[in-house]
Every structure is written in C-alpha cells, then in structure tokens.
C-alpha atoms as a PDB file:
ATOM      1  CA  UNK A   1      17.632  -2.832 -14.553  1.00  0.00           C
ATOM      2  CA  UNK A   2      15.140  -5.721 -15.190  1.00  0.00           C
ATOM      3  CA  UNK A   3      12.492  -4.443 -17.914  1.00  0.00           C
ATOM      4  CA  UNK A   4       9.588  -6.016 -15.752  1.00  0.00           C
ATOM      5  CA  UNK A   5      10.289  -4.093 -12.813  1.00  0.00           C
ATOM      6  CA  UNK A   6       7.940  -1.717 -10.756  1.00  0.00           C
ATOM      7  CA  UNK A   7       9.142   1.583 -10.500  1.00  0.00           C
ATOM      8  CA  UNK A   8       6.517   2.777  -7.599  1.00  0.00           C
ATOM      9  CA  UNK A   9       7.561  -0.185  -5.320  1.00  0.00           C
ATOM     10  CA  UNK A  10       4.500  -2.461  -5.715  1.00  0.00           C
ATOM     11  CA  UNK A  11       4.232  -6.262  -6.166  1.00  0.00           C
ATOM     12  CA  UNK A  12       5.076  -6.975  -9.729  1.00  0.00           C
ATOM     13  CA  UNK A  13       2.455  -8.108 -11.926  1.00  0.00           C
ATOM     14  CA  UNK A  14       1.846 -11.288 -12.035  1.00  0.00           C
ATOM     15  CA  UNK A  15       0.935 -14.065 -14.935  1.00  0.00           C
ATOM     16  CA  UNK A  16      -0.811 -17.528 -14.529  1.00  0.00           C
ATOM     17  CA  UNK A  17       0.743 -20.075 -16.523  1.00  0.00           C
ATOM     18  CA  UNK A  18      -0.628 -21.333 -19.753  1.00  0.00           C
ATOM     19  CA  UNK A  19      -3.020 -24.063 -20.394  1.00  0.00           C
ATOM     20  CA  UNK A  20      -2.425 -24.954 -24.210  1.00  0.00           C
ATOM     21  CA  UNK A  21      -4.860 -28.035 -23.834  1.00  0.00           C
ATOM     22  CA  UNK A  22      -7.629 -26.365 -22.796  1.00  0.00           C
ATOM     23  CA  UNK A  23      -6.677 -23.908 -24.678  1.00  0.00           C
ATOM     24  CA  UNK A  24      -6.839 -26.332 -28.217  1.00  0.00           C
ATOM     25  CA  UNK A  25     -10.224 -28.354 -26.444  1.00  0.00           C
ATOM     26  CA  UNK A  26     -11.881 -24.479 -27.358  1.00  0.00           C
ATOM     27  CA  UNK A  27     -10.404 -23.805 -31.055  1.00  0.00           C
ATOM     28  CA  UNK A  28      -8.944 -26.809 -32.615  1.00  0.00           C
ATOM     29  CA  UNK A  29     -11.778 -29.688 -30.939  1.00  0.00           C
ATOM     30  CA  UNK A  30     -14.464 -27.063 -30.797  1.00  0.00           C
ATOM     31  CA  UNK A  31     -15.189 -28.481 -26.982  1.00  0.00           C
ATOM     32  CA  UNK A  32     -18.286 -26.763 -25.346  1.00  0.00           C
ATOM     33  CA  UNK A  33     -17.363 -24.560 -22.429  1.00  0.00           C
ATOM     34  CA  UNK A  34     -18.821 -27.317 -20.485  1.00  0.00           C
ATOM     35  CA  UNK A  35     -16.492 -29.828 -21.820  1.00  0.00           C
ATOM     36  CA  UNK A  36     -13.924 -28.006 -20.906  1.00  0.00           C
ATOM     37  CA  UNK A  37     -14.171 -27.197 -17.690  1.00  0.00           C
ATOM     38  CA  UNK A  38     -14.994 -30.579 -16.845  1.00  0.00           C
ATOM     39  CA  UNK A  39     -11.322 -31.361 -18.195  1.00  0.00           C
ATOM     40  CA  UNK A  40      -9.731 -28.501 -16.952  1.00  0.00           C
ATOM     41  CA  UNK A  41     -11.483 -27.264 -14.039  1.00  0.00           C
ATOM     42  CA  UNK A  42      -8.703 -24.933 -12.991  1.00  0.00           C
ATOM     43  CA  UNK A  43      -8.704 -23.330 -16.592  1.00  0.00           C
ATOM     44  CA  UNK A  44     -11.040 -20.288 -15.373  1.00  0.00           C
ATOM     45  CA  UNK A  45     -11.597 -19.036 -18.888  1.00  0.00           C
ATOM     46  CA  UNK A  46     -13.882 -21.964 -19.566  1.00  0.00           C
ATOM     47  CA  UNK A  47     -16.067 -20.961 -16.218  1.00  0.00           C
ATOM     48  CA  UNK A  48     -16.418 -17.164 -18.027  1.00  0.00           C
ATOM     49  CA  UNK A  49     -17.662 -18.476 -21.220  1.00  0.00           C
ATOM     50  CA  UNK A  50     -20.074 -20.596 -18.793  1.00  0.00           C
ATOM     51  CA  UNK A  51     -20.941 -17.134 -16.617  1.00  0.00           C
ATOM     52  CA  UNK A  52     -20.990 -15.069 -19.544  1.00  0.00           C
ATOM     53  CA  UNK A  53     -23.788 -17.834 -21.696  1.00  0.00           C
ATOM     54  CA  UNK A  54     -26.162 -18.060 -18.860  1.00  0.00           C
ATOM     55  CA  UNK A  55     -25.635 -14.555 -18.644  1.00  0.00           C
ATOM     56  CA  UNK A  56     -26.964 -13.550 -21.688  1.00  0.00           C
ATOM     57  CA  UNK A  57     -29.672 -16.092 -21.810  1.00  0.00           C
ATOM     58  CA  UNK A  58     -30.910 -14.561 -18.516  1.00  0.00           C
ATOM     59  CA  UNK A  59     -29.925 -17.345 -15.971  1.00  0.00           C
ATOM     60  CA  UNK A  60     -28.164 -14.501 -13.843  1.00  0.00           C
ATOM     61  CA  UNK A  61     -28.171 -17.196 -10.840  1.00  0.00           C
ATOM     62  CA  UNK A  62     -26.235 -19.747 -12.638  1.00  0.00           C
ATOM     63  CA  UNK A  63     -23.984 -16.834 -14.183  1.00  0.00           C
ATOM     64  CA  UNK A  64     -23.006 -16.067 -10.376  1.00  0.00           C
ATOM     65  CA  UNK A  65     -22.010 -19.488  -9.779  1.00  0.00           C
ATOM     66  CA  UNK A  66     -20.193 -20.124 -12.697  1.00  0.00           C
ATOM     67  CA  UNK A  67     -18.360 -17.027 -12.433  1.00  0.00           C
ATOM     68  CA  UNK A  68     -17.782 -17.545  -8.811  1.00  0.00           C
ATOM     69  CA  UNK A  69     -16.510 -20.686  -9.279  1.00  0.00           C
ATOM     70  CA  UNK A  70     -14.138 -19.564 -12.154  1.00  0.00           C
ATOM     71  CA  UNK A  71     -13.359 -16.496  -9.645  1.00  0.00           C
ATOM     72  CA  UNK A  72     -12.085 -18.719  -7.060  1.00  0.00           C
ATOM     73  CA  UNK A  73     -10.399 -21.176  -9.138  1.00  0.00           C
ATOM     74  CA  UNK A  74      -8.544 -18.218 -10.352  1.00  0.00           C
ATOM     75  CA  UNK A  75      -7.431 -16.819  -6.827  1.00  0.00           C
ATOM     76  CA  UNK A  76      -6.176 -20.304  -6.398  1.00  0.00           C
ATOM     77  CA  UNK A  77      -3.822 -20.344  -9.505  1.00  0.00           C
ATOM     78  CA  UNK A  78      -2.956 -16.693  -8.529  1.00  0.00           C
ATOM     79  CA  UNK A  79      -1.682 -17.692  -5.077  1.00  0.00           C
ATOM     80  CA  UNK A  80       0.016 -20.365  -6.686  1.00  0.00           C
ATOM     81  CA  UNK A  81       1.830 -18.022  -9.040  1.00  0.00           C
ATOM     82  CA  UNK A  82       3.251 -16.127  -6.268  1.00  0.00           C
ATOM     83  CA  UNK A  83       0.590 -13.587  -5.923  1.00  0.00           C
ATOM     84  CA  UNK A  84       0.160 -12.375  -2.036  1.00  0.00           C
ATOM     85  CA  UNK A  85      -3.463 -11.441  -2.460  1.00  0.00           C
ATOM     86  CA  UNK A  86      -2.814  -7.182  -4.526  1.00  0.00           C
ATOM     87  CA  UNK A  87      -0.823  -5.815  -7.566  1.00  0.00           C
ATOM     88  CA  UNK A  88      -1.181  -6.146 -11.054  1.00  0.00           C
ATOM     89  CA  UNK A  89      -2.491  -9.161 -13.036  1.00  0.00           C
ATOM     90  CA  UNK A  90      -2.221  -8.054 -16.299  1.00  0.00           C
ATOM     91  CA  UNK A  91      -5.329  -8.746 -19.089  1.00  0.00           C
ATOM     92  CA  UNK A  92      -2.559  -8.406 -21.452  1.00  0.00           C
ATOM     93  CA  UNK A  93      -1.670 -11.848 -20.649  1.00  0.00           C
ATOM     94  CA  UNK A  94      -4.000 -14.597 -22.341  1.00  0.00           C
ATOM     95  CA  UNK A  95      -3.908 -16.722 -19.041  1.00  0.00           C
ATOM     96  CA  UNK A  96      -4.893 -13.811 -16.406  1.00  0.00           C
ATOM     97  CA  UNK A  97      -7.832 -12.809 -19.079  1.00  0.00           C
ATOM     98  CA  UNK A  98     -10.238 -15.777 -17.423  1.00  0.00           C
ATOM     99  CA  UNK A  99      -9.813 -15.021 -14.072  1.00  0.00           C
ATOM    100  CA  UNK A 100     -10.428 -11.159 -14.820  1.00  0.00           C
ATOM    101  CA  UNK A 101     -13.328 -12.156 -16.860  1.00  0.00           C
ATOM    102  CA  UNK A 102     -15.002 -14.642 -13.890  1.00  0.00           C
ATOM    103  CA  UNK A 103     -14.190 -11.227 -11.838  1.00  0.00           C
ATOM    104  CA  UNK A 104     -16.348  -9.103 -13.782  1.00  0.00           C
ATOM    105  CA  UNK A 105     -19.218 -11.711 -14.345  1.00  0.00           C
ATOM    106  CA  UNK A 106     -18.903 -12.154 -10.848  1.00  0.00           C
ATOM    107  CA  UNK A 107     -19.585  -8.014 -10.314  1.00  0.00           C
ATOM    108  CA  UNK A 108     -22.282  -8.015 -13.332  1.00  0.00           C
ATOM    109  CA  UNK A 109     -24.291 -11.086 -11.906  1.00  0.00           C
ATOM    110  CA  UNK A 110     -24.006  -9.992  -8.487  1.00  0.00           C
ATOM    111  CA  UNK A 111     -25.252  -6.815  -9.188  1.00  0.00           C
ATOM    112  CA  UNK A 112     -28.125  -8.107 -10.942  1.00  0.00           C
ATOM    113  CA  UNK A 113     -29.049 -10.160  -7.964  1.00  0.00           C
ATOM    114  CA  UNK A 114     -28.915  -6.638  -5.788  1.00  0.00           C
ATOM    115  CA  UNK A 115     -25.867  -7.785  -4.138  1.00  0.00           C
ATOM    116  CA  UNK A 116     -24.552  -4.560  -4.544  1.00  0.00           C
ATOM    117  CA  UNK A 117     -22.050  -4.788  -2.161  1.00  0.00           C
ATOM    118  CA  UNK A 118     -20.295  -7.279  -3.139  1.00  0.00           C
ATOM    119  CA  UNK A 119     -20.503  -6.030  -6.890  1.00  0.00           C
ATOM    120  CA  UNK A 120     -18.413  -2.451  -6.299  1.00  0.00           C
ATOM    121  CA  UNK A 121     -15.687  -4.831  -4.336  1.00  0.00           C
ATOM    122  CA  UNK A 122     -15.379  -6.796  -7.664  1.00  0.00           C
ATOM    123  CA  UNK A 123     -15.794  -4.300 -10.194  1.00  0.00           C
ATOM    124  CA  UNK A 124     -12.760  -2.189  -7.674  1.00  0.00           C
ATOM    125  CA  UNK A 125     -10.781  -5.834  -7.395  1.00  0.00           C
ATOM    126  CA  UNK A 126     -11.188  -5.734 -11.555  1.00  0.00           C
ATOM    127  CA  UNK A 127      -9.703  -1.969 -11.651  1.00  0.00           C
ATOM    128  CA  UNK A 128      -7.060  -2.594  -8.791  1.00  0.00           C
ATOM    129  CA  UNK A 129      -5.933  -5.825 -10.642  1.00  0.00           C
ATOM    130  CA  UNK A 130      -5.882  -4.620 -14.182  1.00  0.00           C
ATOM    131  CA  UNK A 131      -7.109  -1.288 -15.421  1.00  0.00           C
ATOM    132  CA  UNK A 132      -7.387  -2.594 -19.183  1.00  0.00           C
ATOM    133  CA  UNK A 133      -9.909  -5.537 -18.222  1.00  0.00           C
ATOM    134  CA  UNK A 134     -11.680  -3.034 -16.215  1.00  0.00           C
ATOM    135  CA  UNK A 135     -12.253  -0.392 -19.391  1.00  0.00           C
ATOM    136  CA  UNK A 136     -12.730  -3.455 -21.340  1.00  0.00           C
ATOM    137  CA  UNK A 137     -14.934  -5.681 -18.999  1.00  0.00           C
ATOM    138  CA  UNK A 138     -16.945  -3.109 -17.458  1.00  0.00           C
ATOM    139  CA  UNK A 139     -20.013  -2.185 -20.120  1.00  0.00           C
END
C-alpha cells in the first residue's frame, strides 16, 4: 500500500517543488520581499510577504495585486506539478505555504475592496485545498 495514498478516491495531494535560493535570498541575504520576487518571480511566497506588507500598512489595492499575482503564479507551478485544477495541497509542505498564503490575501484584500464574491470562492478554494492553512490563514 503506498503511505501517500487517498483512501476516499480523490486526487492525491500535491507539493510544489522547492526553491532553496529564494528560499536563502529571505534568511541567509536578508533580501527584501521585493528583491526576491524580482529574482524569483515564480517563488509565490515572496508575493505574500508583498500582499501581506501593504496589507497591514493599509494599501489593500496593492495587497490584491500582489496577492493575485502570487495567486496565479502559484496555479501555474500547481499545474505544473501535476495538479488538474482540485484536491489537496498541503500547508504542511513549506513550498505549497506561498501559494495558500497569496490565496488568503487574495480573499482578505478582496473582501476589503467589497468584492465579496470573489472573497467566499477564495476563502472556500483555501478550505477545499488545505484545511490547516484555512484554520491558520483565516483570522
């Protein structure tokens, strides 16, 4: 039996690879968010730190865009990774934890904006995807 195996028949879960340069540009170079997504701009955790920043200093417009453009940079590595557009992406794994962060800017910034709509399909897409980044994500 393989150990990562879905016992109620779903898609298993899937995990974006690693980016361990990006990854060092954050803790080892102390690299700006900005920095780094200008290196990496695939590496969606840089575009949450982005989203999250203006966020909290109450540019909710340029949170949206940041995390939307995290968000999508995410569904592209997701695809990538074999993903066929449902099932699990576990926040468990460090690499899925940026794209399910842009996800739940995306739903926080959009729902600031009134875009309410949209915001219950993310905050839903955050809980379908990965119950754990939901509970933790959604405050």
């Amino acid at each position: 039996m393989n150990l990562h195996e879905n016992l109620l028949g779903g898609p298993p879960p899937t995990h974006l690879p690693e980016n361990e340069e990006a990854y060092r540009m954050l803790a080892e170079q102390s690299a700006a968010p900005t920095e780094v997504a200008a290196a990496h701009p695939t590496f969606s955790l840089a575009w949450a730190m982005l989203a999250d920043d203006a966020f909290e200093a109450g540019r909710v417009v340029e949170s949206y865009a940041y995390a939307r453009t995290g968000y999508h940079r995410g569904l592209d590595a997701l695809r990538r990774s074999g993903w066929k557009g449902h099932g699990p992406i576990p926040f468990s794994h460090r690499a899925n934890r940026g794209f399910l962060r842009c996800l739940a800017a995306l739903a926080r910034a959009a729902d600031a904006i009134k875009e309410t709509e949209e915001a219950e399909r993310c905050w839903q897409f955050l809980k379908d995807s990965s119950e754990e980044a939901h509970a933790e994500l959604k405050r």
